[in-house]
Protein backbone atom coordinates (compact mmCIF):
# COMPACT_ATOMS: atom_id res chain seq x y z
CA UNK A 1 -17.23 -5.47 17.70
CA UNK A 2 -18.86 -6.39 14.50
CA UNK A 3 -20.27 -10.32 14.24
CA UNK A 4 -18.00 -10.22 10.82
CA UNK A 5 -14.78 -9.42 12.88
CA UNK A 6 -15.40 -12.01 15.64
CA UNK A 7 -15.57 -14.46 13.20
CA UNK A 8 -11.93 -13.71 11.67
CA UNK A 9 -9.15 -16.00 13.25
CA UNK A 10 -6.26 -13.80 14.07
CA UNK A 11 -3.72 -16.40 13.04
CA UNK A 12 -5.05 -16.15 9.90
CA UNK A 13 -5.06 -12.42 9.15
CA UNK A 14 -2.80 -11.30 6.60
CA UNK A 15 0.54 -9.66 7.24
CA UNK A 16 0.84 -7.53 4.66
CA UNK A 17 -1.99 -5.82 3.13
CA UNK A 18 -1.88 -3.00 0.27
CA UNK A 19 -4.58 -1.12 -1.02
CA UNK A 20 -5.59 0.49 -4.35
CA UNK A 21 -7.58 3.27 -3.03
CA UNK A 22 -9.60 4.29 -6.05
CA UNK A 23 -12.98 5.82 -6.55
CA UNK A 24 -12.78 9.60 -4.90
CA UNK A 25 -13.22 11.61 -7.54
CA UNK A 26 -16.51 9.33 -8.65
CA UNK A 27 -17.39 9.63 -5.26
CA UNK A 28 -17.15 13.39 -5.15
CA UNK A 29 -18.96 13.66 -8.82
CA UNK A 30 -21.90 11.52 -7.87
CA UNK A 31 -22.69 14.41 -5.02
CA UNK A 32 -21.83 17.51 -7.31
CA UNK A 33 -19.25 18.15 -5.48
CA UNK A 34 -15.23 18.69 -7.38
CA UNK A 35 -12.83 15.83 -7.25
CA UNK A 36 -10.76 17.21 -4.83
CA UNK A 37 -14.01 17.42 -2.04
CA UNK A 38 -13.52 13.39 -3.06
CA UNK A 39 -9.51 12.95 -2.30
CA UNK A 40 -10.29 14.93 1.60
CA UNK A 41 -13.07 12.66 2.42
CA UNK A 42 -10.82 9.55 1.20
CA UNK A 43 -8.17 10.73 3.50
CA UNK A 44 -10.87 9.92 6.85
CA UNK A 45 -11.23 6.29 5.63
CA UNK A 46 -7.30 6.25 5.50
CA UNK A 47 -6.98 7.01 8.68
CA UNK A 48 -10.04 4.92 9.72
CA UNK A 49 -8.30 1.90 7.70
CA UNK A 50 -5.07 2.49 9.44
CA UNK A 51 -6.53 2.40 13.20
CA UNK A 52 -8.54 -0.67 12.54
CA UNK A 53 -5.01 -2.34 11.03
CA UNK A 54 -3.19 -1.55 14.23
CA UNK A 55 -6.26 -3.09 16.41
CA UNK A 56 -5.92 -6.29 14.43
CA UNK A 57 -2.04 -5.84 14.78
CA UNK A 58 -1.48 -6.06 11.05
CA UNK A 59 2.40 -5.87 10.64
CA UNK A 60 1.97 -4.19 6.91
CA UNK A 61 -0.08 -1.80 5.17
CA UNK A 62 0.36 -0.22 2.07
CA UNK A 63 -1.52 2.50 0.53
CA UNK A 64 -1.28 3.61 -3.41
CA UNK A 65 -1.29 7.43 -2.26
CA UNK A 66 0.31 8.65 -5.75
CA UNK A 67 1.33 7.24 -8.89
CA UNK A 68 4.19 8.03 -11.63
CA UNK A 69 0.66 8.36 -13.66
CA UNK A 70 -0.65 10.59 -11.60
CA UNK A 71 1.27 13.39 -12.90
CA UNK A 72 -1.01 13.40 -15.54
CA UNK A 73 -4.00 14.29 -14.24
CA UNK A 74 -4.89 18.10 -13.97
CA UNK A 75 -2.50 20.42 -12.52
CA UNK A 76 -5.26 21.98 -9.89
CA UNK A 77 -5.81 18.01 -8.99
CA UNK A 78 -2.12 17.16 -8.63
CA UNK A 79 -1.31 20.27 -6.35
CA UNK A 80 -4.57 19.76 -4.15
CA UNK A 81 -3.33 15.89 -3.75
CA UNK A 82 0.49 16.99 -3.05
CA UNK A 83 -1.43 19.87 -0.14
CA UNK A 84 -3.58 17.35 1.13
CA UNK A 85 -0.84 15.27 1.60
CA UNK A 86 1.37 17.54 3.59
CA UNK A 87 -2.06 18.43 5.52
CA UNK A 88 -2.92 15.34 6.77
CA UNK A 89 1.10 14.32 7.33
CA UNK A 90 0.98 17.27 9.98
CA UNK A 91 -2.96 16.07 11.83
CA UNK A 92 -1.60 12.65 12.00
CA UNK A 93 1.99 13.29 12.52
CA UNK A 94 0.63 13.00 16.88
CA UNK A 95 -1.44 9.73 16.15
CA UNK A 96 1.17 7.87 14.72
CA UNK A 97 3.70 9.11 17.21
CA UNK A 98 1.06 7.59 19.81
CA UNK A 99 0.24 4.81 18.17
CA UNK A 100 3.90 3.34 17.47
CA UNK A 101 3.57 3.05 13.81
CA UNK A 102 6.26 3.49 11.38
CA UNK A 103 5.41 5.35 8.57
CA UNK A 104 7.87 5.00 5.52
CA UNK A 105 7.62 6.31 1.83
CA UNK A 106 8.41 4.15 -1.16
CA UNK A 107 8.75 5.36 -4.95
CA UNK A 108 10.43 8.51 -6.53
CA UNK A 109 10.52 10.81 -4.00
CA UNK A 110 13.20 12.85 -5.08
CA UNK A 111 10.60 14.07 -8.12
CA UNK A 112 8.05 15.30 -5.36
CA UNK A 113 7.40 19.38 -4.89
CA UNK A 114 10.07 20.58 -1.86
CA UNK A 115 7.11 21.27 0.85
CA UNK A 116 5.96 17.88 0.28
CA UNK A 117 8.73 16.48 0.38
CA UNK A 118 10.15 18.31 3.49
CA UNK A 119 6.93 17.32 5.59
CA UNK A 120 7.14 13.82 4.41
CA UNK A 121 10.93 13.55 5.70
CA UNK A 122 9.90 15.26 9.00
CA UNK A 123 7.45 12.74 10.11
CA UNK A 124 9.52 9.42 8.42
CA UNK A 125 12.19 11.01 11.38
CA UNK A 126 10.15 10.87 13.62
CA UNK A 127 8.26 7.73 13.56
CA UNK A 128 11.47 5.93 12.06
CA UNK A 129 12.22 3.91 15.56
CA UNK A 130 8.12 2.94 16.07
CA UNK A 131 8.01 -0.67 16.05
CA UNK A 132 4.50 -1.35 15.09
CA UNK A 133 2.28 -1.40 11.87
CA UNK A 134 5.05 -0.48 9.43
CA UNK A 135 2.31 1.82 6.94
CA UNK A 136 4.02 2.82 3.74
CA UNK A 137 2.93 5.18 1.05
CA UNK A 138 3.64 4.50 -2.19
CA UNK A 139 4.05 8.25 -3.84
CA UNK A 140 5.22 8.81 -7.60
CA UNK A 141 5.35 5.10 -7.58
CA UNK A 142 4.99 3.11 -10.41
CA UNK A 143 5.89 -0.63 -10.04
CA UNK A 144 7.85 -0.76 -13.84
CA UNK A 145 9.36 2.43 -12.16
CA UNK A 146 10.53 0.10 -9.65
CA UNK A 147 11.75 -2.43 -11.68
CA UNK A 148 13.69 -0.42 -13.95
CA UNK A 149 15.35 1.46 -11.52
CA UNK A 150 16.16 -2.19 -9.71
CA UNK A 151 17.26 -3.13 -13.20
CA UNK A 152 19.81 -0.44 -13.22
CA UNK A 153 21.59 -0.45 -9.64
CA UNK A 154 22.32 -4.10 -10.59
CA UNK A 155 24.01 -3.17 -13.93
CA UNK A 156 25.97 -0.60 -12.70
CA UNK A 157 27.11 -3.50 -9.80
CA UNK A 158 28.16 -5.90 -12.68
CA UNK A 159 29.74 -2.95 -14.71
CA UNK A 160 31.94 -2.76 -11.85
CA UNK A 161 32.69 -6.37 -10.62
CA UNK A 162 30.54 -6.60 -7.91
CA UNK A 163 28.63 -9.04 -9.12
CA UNK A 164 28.51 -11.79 -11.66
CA UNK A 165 25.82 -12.01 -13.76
CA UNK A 166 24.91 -15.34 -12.82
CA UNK A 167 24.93 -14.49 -9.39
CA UNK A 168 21.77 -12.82 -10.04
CA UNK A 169 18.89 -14.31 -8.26
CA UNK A 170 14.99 -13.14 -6.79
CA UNK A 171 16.83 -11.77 -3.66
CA UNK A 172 19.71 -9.69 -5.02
CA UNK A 173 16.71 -8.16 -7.30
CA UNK A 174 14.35 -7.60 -4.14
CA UNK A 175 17.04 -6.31 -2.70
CA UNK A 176 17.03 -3.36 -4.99
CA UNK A 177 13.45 -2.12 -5.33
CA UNK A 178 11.80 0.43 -3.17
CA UNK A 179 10.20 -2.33 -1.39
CA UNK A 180 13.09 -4.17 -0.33
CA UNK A 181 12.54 -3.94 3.32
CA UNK A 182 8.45 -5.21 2.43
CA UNK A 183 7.37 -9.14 2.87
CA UNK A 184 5.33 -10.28 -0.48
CA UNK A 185 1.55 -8.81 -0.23
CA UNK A 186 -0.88 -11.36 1.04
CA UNK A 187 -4.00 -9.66 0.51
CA UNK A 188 -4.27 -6.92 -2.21
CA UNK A 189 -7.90 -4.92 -1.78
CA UNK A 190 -8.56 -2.26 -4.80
CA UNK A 191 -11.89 -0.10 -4.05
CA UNK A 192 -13.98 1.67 -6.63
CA UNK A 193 -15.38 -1.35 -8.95
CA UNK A 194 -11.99 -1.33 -11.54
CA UNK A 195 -10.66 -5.01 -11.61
CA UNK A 196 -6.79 -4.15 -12.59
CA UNK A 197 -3.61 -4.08 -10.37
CA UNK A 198 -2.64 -0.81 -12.20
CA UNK A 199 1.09 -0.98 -12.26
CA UNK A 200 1.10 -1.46 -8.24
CA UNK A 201 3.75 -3.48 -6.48
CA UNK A 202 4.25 -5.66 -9.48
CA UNK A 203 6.57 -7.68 -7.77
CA UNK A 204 5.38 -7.94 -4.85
CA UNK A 205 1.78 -9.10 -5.33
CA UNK A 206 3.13 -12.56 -7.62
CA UNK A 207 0.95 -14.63 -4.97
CA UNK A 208 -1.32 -12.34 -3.58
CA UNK A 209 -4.71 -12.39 -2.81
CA UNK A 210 -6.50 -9.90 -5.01
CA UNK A 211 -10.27 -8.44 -3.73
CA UNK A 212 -12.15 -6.21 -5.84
CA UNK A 213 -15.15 -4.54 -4.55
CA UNK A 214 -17.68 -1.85 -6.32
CA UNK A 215 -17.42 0.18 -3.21
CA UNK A 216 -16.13 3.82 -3.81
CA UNK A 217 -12.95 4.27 -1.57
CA UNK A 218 -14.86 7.13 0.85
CA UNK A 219 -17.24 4.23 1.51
CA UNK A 220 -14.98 1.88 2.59
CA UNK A 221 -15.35 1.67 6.34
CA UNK A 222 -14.25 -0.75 8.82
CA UNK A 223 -17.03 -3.12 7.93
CA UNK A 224 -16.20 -3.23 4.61
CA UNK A 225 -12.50 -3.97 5.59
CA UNK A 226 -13.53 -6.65 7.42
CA UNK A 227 -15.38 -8.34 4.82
CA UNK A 228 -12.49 -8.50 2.60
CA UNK A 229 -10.82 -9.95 5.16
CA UNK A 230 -13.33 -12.73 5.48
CA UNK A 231 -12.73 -13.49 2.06
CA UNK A 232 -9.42 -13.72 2.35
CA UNK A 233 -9.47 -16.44 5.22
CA UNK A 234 -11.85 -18.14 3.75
CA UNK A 235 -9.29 -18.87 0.50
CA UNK A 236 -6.88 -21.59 -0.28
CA UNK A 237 -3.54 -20.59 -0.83
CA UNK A 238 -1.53 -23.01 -2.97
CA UNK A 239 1.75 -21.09 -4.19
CA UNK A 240 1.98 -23.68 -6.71
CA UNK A 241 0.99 -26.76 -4.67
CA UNK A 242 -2.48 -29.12 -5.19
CA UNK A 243 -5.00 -28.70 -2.56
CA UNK A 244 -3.91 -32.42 -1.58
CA UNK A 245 -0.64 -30.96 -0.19
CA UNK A 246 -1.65 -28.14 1.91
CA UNK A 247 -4.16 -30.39 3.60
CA UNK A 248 -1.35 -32.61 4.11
CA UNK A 249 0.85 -29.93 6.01
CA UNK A 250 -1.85 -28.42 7.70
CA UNK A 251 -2.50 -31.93 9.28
């Protein structure tokens, strides 16, 4: 055990975490090696970052595996990602059997190729009765995506008198998006020195906790993890209030 993660207090650790994991392909470029070299050595540090979530018995973790964006990257990129995906779904497929977590999908995943897709539905079977760390993948997510596609359902309820319009409140919308089964983010990490949210989870990060570091995504070990966990606990969170009245309900 690190001196970092004895210091954390685990009543303080965030319950849902979700992670921009950027910086492979700079990662695999700086050591002459193709982008794709870059996305295999990312996935170790998933599954490094996933292990160390379940030892700190983090109820949610969410990884931006694939964007609606993504599409546009090379074709040779895009199929590598969709292999490596179906890949590593069938090494860890055993680990997350063993290790009681739930692993669910969230985005467009009707758009994905058919092997990929097939995989993906074989081990969200499988691991659908788990009952620990709930991990989700975002894949061909985009969070206006999400939105619009929330937007829609709820039209087509109106259009046929299941709702009123005014009845429309934050619930009946969460209700609709991809991640209506998903608490609000507490802590949102992105790797790889960019300081945007990149259309991730727009909803669902209103109050979170954003931490940005320079370090490329295949760096970021379980150290690392820990120190943006640090961070977070050492933060005031307000959600709107003064600093007066937290202290006053903490007391």
């Amino acid at each position: 055990m690190t001196n970092i993660q004895e210091k954390l207090l685990r009543e303080k650790l965030p319950a849902h975490i979700a992670i921009i994991m950027d910086g492979n392909g700079r990662w695999a470029k700086k050591r002459g090696k193709n982008r794709v070299f870059g996305h295999h050595e990312g996935a170790k540090r998933v599954r490094e970052i996933v292990e160390e979530s379940v030892q700190l018995k983090i109820p949610f973790l969410t990884l931006y595996t694939f964007s609606t964006e993504n599409w546009n990257r090379p074709k040779e990129e895009v199929d590598a990602l969709m292999n490596l995906l179906v890949e590593t779904l069938h090494e860890q497929q055993k680990d997350l059997i063993e290790q009681n977590i739930k692993l669910q999908a969230i985005g467009n995943i009707k758009e994905l190729p058919d092997h990929t897709r097939q995989t993906l539905k074989e081990v969200l079977n499988q691991t659908q009765n788990n009952t620990g760390l709930i991990l989700s993948i975002a894949l061909n997510y985009g969070g206006r995506d999400e939105l619009v596609q929330a937007t829609k359902k709820i039209s087509q309820k109106v259009k046929n008198n299941i709702i009123l319009p005014e009845d429309i409140d934050e619930n009946k919308i969460n209700l609709q998006l991809y991640t209506h089964n998903l608490p609000d983010v507490d802590l949102m990490i992105r790797t790889g020195g960019e300081k945007r949210i990149s259309n991730f989870l727009l909803w669902k990060i209103a109050y979170a906790e954003l931490y940005f570091t320079d370090t490329l995504w295949p760096d970021f070990n379980k150290e690392m993890y820990y120190l943006a966990l640090n961070d977070y606990q050492k933060r005031e969170r307000r959600f709107g209030k003064t600093s007066e009245q937290i202290k006053n309900e903490e007391n």
